[in-house]
Protein backbone atom coordinates (compact mmCIF):
# COMPACT_ATOMS: atom_id res chain seq x y z
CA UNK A 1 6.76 -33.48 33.85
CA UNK A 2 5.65 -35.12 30.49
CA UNK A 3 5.79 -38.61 30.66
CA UNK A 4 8.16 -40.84 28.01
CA UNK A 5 4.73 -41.59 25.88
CA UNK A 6 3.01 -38.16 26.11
CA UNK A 7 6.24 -36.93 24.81
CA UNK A 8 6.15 -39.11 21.98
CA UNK A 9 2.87 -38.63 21.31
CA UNK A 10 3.15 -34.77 20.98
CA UNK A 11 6.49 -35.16 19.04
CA UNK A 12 4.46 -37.39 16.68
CA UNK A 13 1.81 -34.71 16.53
CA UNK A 14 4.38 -31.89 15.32
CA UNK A 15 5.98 -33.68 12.90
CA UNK A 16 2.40 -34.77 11.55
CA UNK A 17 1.55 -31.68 11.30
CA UNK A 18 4.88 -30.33 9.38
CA UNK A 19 4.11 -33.05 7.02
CA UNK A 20 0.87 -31.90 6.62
CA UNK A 21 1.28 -28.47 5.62
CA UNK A 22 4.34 -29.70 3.26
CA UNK A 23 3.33 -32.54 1.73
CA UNK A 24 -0.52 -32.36 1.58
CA UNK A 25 -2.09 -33.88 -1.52
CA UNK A 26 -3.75 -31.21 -2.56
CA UNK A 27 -1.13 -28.73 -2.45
CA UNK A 28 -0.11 -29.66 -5.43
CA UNK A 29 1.88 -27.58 -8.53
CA UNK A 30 -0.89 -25.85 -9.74
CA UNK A 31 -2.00 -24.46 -5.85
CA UNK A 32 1.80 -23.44 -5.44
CA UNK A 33 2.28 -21.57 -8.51
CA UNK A 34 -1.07 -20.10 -8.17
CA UNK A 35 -0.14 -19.18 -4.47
CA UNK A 36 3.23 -17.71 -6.53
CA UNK A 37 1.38 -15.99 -8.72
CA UNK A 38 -0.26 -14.07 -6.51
CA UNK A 39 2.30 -13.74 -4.49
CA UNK A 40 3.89 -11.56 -7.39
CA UNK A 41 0.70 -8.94 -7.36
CA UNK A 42 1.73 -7.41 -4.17
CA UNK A 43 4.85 -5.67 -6.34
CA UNK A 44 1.97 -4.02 -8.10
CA UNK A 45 0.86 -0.45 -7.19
CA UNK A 46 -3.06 -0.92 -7.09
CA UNK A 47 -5.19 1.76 -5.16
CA UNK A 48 -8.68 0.23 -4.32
CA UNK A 49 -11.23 1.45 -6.64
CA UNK A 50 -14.91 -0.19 -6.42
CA UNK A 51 -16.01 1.66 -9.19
CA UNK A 52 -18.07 -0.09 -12.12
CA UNK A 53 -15.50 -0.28 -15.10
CA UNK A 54 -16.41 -1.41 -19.09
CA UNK A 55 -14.04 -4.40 -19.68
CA UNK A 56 -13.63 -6.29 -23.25
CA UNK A 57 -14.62 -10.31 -22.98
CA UNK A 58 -13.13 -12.50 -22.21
CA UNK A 59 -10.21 -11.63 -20.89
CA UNK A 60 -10.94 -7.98 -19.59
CA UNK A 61 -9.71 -6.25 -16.71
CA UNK A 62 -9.94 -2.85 -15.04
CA UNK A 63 -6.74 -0.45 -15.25
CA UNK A 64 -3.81 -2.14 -13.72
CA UNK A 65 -3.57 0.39 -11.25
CA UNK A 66 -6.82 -0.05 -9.69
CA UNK A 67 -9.12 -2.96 -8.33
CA UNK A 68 -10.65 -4.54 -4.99
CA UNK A 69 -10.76 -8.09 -3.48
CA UNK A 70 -11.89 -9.99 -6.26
CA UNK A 71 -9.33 -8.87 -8.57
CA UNK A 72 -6.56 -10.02 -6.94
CA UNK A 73 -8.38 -13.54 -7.03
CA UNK A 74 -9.06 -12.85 -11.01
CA UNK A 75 -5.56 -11.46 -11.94
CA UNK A 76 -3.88 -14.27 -9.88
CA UNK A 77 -5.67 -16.96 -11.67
CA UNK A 78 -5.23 -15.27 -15.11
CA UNK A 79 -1.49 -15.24 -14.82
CA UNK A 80 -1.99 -19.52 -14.88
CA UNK A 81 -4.03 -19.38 -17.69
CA UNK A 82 -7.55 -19.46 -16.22
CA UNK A 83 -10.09 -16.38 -17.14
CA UNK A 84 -12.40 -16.53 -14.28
CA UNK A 85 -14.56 -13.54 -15.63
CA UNK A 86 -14.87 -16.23 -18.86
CA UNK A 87 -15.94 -19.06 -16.68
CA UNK A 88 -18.24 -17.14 -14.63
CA UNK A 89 -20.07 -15.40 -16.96
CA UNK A 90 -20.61 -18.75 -18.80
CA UNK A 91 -21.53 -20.82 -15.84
CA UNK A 92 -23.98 -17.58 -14.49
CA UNK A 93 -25.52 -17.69 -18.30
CA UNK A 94 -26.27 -20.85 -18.49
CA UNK A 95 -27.48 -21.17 -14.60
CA UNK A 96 -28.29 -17.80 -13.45
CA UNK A 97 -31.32 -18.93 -11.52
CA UNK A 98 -28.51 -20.18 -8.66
CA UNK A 99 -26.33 -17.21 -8.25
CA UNK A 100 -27.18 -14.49 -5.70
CA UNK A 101 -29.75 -11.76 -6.95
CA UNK A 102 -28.32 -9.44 -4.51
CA UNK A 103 -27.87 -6.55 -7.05
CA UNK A 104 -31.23 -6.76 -8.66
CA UNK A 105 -29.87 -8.16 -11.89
CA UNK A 106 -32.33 -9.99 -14.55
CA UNK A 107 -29.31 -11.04 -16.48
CA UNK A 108 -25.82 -11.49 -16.46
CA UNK A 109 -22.99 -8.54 -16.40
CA UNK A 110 -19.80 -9.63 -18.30
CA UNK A 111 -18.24 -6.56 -16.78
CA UNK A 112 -18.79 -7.03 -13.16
CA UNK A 113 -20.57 -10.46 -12.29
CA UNK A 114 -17.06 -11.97 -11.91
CA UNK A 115 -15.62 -9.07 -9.71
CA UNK A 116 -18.61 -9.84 -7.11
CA UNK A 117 -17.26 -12.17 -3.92
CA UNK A 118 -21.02 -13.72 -3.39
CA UNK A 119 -20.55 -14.94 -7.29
CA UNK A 120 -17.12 -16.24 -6.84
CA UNK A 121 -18.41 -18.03 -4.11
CA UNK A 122 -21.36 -19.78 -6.05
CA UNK A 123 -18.54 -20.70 -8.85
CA UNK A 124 -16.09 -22.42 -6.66
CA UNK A 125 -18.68 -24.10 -4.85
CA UNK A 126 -20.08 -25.81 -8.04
CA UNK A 127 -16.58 -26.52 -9.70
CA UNK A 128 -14.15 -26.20 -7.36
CA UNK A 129 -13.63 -28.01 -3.80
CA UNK A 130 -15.44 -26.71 -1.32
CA UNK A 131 -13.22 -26.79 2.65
CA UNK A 132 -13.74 -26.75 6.36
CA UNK A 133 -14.07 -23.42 7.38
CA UNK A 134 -12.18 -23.73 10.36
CA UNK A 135 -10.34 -22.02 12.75
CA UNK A 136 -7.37 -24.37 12.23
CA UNK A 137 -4.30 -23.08 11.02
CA UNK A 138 -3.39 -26.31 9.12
CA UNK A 139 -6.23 -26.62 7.61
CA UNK A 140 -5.31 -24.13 4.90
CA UNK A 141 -2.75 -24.64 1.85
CA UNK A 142 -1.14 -22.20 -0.28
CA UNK A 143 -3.47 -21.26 -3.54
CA UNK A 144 -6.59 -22.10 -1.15
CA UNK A 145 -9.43 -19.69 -1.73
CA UNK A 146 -10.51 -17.85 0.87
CA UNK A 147 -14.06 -15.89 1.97
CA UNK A 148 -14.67 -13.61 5.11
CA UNK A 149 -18.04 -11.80 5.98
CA UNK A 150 -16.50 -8.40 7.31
CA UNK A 151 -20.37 -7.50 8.94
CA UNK A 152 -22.81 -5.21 7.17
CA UNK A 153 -23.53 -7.61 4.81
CA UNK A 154 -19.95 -6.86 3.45
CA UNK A 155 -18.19 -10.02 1.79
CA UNK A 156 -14.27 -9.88 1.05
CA UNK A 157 -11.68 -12.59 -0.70
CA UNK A 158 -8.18 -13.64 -0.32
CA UNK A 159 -5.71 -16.49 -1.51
CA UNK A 160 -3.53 -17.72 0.95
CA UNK A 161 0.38 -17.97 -0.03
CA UNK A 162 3.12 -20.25 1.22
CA UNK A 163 4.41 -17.77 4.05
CA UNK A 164 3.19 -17.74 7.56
CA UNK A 165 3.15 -15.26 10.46
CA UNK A 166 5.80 -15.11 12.18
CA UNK A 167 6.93 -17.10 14.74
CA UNK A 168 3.53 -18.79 14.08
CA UNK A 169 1.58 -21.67 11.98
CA UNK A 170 -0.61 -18.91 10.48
CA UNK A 171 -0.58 -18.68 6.86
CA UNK A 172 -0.22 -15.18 5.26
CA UNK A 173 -2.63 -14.10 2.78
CA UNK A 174 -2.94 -11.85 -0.31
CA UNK A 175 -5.97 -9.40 -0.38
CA UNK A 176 -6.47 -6.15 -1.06
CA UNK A 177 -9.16 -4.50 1.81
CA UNK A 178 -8.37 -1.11 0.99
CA UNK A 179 -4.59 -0.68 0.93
CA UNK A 180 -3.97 -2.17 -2.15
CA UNK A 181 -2.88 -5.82 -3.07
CA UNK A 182 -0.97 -6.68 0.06
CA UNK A 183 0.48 -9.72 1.88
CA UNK A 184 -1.12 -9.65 5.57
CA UNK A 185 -1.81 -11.83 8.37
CA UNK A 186 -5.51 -11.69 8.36
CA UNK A 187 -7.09 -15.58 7.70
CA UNK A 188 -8.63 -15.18 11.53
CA UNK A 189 -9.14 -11.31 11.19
CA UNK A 190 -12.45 -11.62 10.13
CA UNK A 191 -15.62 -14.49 10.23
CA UNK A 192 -14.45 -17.05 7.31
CA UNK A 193 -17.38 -17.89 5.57
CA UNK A 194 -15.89 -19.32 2.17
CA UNK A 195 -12.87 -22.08 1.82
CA UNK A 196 -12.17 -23.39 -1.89
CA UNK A 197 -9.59 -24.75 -3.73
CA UNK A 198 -10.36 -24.56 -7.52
CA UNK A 199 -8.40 -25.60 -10.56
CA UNK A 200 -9.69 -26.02 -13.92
């Protein structure tokens, strides 16, 4: 039997931890409707396609009906007004000595550099917020940014909406692995190796 304070105490703890997920500082209107916006790709028929594609700049993007990880990140964040293939390209130009060389590039790619997860992660880090990478499940907010390494030197990206597992504390996340951009309950599928929160 629990006694009278160890009751409280965990009763204190849950409702702490409501509050947290609800009324967290940082989730603020920008991370919801961004964790809306995304929210709103899944109603989009997209069949993974890693292929390189020719996109105008700024503002390009690959046919609608095709796209990996990264777009879902790009195309949710374009729906708010932000052009991340814009803001990467710039910030790579100007500082391309600090993003990965992974691809053998001598100079930057407005058609792809923004569609690579190891660049993303090298943006938000210098201009976003960079979080615990945790296990936790209330550690993570809708519109948070998301990074996993899926092994093989394979990276993959995700934005986390404001839905959770069921009967759980797990948020649900948009991605799209291979099927597509999907909702899923995935954040502890796979090693996290990225956590960001970025808004311009």
């Amino acid at each position: 039997m629990m006694s009278n304070l160890k009751k409280l105490l965990f009763a204190l703890f849950l409702l702490s931890s409501v509050a947290a997920w609800g009324q967290a500082p940082a989730v603020n209107d920008f991370y919801r409707r961004l964790a809306d916006s995304t929210l709103t790709l899944t109603r989009q028929r997209v069949i993974y396609d890693p292929s390189y594609f020719r996109v105008k700049y700024p503002g390009g993007d690959v046919p609608a009906d095709r796209g990996v990880c990264t777009d879902v990140v790009i195309r949710a964040y374009r729906k708010l007004g932000i052009d991340l293939q814009k803001e990467v390209h710039e910030d790579m130009r100007a500082n391309f000595s600090l993003y990965p060389k992974n691809w053998g590039l001598k100079t930057t790619d407005h058609n792809i550099d923004h569609r690579r997860v190891p660049n993303l992660m090298v943006f938000f880090t210098r201009h976003g917020t960079v979080l615990s990478s945790s296990e936790r499940p209330e550690d993570y907010f809708p519109g948070d940014v998301v990074c996993w390494n899926l092994g093989g030197g394979i990276t993959h990206i995700g934005i986390i909406v404001e839905r959770r597992a069921p009967g759980t504390s797990r948020p649900l996340v948009v991605h799209n692995i291979g099927g597509g951009q999907v909702l899923a309950d995935c954040l502890f599928s796979y090693r996290i190796i990225g956590h960001y929160r970025y808004e311009k």
